[in-house]
Protein backbone atom coordinates (compact mmCIF):
# COMPACT_ATOMS: atom_id res chain seq x y z
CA UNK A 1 -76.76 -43.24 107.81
CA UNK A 2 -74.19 -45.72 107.58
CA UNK A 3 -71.56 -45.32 104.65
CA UNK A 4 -69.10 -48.10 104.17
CA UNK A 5 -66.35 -45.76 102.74
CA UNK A 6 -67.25 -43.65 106.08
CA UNK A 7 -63.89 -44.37 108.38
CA UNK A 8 -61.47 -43.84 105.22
CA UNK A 9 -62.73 -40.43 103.54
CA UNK A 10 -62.83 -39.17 106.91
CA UNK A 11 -59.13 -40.20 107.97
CA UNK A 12 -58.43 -38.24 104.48
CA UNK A 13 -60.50 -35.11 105.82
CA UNK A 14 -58.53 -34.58 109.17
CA UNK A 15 -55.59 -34.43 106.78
CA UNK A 16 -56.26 -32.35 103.92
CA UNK A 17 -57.60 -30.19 107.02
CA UNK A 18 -54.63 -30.11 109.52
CA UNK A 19 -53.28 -27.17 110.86
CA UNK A 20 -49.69 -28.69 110.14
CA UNK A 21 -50.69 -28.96 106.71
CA UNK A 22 -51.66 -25.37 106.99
CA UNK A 23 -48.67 -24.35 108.56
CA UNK A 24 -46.49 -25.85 106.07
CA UNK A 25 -48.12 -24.30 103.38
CA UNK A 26 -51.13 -22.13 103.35
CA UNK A 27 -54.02 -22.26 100.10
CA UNK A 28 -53.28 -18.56 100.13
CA UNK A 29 -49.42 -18.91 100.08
CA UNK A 30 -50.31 -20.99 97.03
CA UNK A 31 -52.45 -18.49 95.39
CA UNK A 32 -49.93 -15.45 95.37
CA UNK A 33 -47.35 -17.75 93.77
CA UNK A 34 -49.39 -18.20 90.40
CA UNK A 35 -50.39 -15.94 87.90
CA UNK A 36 -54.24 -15.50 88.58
CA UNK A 37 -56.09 -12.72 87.88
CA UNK A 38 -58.93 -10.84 89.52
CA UNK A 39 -61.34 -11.84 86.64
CA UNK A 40 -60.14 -15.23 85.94
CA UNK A 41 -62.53 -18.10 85.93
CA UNK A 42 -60.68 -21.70 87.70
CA UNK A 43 -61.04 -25.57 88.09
CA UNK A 44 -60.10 -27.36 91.37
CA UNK A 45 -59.47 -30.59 90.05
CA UNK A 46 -60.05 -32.94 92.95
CA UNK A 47 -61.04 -30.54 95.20
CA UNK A 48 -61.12 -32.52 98.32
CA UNK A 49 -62.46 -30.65 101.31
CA UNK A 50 -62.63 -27.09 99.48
CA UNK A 51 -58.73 -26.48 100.68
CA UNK A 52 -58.03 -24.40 97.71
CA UNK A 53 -61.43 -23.46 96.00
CA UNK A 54 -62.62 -21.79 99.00
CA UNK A 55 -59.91 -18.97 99.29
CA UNK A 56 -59.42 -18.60 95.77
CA UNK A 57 -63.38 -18.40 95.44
CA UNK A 58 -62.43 -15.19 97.76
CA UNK A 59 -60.37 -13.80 95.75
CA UNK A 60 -61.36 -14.22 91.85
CA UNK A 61 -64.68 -12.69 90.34
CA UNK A 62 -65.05 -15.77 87.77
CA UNK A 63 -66.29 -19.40 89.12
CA UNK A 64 -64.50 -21.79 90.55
CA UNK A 65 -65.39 -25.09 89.57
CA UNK A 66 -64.40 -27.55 92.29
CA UNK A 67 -64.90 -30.71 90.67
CA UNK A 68 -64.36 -34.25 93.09
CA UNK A 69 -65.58 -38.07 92.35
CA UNK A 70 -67.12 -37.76 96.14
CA UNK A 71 -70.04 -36.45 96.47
CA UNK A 72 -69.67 -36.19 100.41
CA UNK A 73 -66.70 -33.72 99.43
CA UNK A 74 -68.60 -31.62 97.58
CA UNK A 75 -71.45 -31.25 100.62
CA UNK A 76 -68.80 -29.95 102.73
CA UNK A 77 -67.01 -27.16 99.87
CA UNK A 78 -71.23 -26.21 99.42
CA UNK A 79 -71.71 -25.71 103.23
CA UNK A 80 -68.21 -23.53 103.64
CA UNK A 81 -69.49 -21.86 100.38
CA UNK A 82 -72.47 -20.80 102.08
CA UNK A 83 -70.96 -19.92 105.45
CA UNK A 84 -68.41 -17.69 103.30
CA UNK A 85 -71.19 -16.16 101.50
CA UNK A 86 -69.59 -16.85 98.17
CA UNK A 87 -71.59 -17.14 95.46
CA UNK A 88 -69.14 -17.94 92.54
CA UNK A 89 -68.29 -21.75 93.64
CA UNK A 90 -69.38 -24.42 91.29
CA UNK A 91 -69.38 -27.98 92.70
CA UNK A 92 -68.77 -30.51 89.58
CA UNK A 93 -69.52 -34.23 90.58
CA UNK A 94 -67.22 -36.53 88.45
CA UNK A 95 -63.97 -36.20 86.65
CA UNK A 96 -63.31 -33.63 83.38
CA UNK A 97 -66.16 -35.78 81.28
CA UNK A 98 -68.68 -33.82 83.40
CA UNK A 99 -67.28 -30.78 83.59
CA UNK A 100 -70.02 -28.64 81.71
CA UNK A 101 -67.56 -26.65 79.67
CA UNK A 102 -67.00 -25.55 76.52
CA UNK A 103 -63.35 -25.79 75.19
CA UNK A 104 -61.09 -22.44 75.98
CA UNK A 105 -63.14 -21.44 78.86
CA UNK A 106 -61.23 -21.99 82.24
CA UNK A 107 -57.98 -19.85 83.11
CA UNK A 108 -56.67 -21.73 85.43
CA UNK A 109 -56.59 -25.55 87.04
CA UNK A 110 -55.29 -26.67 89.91
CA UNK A 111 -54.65 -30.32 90.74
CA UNK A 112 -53.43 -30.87 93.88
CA UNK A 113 -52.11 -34.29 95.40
CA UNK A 114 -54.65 -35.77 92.27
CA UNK A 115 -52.62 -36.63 89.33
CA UNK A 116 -50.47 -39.57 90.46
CA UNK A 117 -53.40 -41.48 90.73
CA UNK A 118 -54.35 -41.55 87.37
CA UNK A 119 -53.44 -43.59 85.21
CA UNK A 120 -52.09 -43.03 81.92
CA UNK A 121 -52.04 -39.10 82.65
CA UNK A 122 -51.66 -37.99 79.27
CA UNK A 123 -55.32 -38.11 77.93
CA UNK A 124 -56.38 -36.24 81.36
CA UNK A 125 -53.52 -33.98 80.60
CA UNK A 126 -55.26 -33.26 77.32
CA UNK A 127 -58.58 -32.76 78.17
CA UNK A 128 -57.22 -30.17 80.76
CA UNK A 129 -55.05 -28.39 78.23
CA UNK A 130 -58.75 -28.53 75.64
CA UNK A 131 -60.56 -26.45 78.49
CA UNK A 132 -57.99 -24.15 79.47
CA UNK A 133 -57.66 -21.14 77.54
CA UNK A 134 -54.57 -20.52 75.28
CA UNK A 135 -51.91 -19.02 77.69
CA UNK A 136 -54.11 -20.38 80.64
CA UNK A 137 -51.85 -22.37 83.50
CA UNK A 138 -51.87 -26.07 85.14
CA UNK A 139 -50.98 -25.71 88.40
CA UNK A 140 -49.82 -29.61 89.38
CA UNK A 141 -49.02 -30.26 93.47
CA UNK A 142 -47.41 -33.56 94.27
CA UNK A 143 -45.04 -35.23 96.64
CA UNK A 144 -41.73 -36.26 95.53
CA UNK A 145 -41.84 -40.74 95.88
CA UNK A 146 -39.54 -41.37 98.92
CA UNK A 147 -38.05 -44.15 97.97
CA UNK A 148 -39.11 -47.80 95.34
CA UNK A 149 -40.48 -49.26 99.21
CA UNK A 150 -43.71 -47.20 98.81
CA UNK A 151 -46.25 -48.03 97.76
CA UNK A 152 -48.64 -45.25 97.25
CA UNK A 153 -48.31 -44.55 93.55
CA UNK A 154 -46.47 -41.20 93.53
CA UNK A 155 -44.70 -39.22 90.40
CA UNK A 156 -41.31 -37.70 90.06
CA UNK A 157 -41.26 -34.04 88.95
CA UNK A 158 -39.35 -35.50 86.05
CA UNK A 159 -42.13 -37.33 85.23
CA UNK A 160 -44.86 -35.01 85.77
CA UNK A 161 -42.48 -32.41 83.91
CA UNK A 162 -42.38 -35.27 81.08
CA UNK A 163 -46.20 -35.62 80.58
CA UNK A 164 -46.51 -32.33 80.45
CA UNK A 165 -44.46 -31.44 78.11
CA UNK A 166 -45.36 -34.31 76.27
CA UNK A 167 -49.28 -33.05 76.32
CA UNK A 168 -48.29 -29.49 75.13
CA UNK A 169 -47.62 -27.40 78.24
CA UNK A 170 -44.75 -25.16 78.30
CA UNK A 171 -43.77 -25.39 82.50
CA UNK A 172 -42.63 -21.68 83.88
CA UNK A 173 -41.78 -22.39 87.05
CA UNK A 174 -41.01 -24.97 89.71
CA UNK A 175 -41.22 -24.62 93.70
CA UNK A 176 -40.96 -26.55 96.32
CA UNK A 177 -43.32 -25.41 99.14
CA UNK A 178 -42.70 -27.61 101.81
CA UNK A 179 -40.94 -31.02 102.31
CA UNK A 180 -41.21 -33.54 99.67
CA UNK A 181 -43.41 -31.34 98.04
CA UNK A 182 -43.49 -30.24 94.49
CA UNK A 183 -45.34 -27.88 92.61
CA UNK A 184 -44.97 -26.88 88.81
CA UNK A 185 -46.76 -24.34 86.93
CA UNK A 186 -47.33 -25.15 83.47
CA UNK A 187 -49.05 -22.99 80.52
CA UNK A 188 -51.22 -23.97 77.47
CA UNK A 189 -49.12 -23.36 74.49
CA UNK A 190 -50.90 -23.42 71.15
């Protein structure tokens, strides 16, 4: 089968995949630095190759909704899934529109390396804070922009800290995992 966006999403694989990436900074390193709970239910917006839904899936009782535009993605977090043996992963095709929610419902989200490219933010930033419970967290990974020369669209942590206020997030805490990476946690505030 021959698929013409075949060369690019794998290049993108490899790299969400690497051990460097791993070494840097593990899903699981990740995972004991927010607040989840045992029985809280989760969104992996973007969700790539699985690199975060499948070791969270391992550790939370509630679904995990890994939600990606590509299809192909989602093949590979459903195969994992079923080599795991875990039963609580739900693959979403799409972007929040077809998330089959109701409002209030999801604990936490996690958008890794996803939000820069969309553009304006804040009515994404809105429907995430409609689904997410009161109290429930935004977890937002990005890479700091280098320098004006790139041109990858990238946002500041000023920025991102901007939208979300802007949207109605209160953000608790800032780290900065490995280089030129940022990652805020932000919470629903009524």
């Amino acid at each position: 089968m021959h698929h013409p966006h075949g060369k690019h999403s794998k290049g993108k694989v490899s790299y969400l995949e690497s051990p460097e990436r791993r070494k840097e900074f593990s899903p699981e390193q990740l995972l004991n630095m927010i607040p989840v709970k045992e029985t809280d239910s989760m969104l992996d917006f973007g969700a790539g190759t699985g690199y975060f839904s499948i070791p969270a899936a391992k550790r939370i009782k509630g679904n995990v909704y890994a939600m990606d535009i590509d299809a192909g993605m989602l093949e590979i977090i459903n195969e994992k899934a079923l080599e795991e043996q875990l039963t609580n992963i739900v693959p979403v095709q799409g972007s929040m529109e077809a998330l089959p929610l109701p409002d209030g419902s999801i604990d936490v989200i996690i958008a890794s390396l996803v939000l820069h490219e969309i553009q304006p933010l804040a009515p994404l930033l809105q429907q995430m804070k409609n689904v997410l419970k009161n109290e429930g967290y935004l977890i937002c990974l990005e890479l700091e922009p280098k320098g004006s020369s790139e041109k990858a669209p990238r946002i500041t942590l000023e920025g991102m800290e901007r939208e979300m206020k802007e949207a109605g997030f209160q953000v608790t805490e800032k780290f900065f995992p490995a280089e030129s990476l940022y990652m805020l946690v932000a919470q629903n505030k009524a």
